[in-house]
N, C-alpha and C. Protein backbone atom coordinates (compact mmCIF):
# COMPACT_ATOMS: atom_id res chain seq x y z
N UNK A 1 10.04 -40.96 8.03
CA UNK A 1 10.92 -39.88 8.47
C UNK A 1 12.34 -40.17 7.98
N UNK A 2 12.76 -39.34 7.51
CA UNK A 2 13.96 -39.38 7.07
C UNK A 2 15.09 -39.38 7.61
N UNK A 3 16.24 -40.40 7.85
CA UNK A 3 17.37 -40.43 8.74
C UNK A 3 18.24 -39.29 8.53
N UNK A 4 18.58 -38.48 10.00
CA UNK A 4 19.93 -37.97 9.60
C UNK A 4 21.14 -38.22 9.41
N UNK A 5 21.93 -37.36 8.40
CA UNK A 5 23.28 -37.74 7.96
C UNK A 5 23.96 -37.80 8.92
N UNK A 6 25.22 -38.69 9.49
CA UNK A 6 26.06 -37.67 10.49
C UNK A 6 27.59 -36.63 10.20
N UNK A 7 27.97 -36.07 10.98
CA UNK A 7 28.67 -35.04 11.00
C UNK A 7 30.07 -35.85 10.71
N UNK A 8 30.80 -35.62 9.37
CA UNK A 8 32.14 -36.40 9.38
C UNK A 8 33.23 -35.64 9.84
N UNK A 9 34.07 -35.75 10.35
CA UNK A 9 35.61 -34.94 10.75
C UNK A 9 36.35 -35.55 10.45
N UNK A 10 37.30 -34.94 9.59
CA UNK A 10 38.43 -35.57 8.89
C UNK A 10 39.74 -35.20 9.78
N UNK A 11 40.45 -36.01 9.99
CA UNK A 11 41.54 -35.89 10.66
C UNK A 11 42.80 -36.67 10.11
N UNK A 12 43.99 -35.65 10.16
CA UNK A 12 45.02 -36.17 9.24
C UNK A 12 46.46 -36.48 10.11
N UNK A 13 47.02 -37.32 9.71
CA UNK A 13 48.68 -37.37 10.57
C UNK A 13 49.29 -37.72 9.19
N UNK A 14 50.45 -36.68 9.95
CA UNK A 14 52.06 -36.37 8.98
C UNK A 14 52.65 -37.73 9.17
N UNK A 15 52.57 -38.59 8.44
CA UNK A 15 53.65 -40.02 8.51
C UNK A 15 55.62 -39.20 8.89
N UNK A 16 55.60 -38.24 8.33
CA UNK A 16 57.10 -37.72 8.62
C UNK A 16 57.22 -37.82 9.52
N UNK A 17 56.37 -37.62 10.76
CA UNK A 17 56.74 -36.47 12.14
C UNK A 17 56.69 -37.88 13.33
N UNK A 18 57.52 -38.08 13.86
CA UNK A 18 57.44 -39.15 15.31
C UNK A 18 56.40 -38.93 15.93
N UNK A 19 55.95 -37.46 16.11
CA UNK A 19 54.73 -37.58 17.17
C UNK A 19 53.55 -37.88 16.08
N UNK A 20 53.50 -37.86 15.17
CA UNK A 20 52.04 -38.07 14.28
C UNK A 20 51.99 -40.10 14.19
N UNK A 21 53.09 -40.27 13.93
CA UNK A 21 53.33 -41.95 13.32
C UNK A 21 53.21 -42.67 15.02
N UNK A 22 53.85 -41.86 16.29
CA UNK A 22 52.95 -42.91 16.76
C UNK A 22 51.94 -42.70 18.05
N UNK A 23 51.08 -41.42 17.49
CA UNK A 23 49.80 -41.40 17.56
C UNK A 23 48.81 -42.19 17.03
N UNK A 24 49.68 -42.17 15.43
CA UNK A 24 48.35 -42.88 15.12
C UNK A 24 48.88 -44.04 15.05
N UNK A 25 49.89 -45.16 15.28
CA UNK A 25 50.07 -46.49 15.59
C UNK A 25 49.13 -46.75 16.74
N UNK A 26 48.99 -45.41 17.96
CA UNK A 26 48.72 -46.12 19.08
C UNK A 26 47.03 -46.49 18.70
N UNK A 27 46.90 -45.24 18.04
CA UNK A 27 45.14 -45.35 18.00
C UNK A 27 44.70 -46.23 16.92
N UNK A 28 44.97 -46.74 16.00
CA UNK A 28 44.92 -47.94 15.31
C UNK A 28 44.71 -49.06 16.12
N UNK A 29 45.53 -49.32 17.29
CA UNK A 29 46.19 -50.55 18.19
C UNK A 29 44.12 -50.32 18.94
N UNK A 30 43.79 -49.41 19.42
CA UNK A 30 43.09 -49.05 19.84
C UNK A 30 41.44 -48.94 19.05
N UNK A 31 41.81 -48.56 18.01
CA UNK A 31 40.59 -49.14 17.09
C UNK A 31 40.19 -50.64 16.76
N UNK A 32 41.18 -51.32 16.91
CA UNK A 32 41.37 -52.35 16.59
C UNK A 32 40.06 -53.20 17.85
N UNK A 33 40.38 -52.49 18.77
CA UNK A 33 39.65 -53.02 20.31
C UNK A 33 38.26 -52.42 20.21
N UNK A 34 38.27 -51.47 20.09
CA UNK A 34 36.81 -50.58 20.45
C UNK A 34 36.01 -50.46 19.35
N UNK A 35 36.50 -50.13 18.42
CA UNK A 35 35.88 -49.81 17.09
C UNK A 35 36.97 -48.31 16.68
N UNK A 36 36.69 -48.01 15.36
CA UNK A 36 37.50 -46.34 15.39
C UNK A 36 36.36 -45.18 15.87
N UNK A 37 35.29 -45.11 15.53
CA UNK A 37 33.86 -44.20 16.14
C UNK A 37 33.94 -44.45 17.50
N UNK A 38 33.37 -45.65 17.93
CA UNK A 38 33.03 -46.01 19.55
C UNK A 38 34.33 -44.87 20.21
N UNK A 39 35.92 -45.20 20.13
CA UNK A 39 36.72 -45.02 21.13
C UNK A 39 37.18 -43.32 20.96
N UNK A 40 36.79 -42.91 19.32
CA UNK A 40 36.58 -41.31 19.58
C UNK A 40 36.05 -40.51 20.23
N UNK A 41 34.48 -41.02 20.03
CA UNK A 41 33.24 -40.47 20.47
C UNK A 41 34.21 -40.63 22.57
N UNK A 42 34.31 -42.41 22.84
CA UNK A 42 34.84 -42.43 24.26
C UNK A 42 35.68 -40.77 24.74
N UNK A 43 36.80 -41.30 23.95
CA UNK A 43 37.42 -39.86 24.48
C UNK A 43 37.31 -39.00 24.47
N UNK A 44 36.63 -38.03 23.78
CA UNK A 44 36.27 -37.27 23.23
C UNK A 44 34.87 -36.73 24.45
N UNK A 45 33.91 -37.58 24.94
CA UNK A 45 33.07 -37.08 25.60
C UNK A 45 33.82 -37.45 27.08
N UNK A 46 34.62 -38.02 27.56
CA UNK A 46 35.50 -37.86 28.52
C UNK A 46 36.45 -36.53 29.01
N UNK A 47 36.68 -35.77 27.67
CA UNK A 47 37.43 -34.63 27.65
C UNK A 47 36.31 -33.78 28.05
N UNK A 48 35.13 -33.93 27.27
CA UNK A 48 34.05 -32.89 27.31
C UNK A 48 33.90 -33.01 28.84
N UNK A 49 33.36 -33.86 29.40
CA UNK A 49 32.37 -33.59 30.72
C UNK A 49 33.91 -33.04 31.76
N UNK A 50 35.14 -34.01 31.89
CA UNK A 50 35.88 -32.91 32.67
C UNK A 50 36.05 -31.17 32.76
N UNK A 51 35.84 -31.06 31.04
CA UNK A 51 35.97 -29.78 31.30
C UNK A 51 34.46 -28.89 31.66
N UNK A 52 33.61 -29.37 31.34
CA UNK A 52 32.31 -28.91 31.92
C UNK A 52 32.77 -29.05 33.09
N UNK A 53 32.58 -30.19 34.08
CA UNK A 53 32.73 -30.45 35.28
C UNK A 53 33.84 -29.29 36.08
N UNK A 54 35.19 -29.10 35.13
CA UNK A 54 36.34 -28.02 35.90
C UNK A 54 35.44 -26.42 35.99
N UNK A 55 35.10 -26.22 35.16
CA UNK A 55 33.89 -25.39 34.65
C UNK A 55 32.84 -24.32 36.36
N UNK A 56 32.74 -25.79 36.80
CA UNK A 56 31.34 -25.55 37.63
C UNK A 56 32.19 -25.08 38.97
């Protein structure tokens, strides 16, 4: 059986802009710990179920 591919999302920060440079300092600092996948996927399904959960 053949593995599936997974789904890539590209995501970009403006080095110009204060809020982009240290977003992504922080999440670097943060990849560094978790992995960069592991701590997306983390937040990312953290956002999800609150808002399901506000939802109900």
């Amino acid at each position: 059986m053949a593995k599936e591919k997974p789904t890539i999302i590209n995501i970009s920060f403006k080095k110009n802009t204060l809020d982009d440079t240290m977003l992504l300092d922080w999440l670097q600092r943060k990849f560094e710990v978790y992995g960069k996948s592991n701590y997306i996927k983390q937040v990312l399904r953290k956002e999800m179920l609150k808002e399901i959960n506000k939802e109900d």
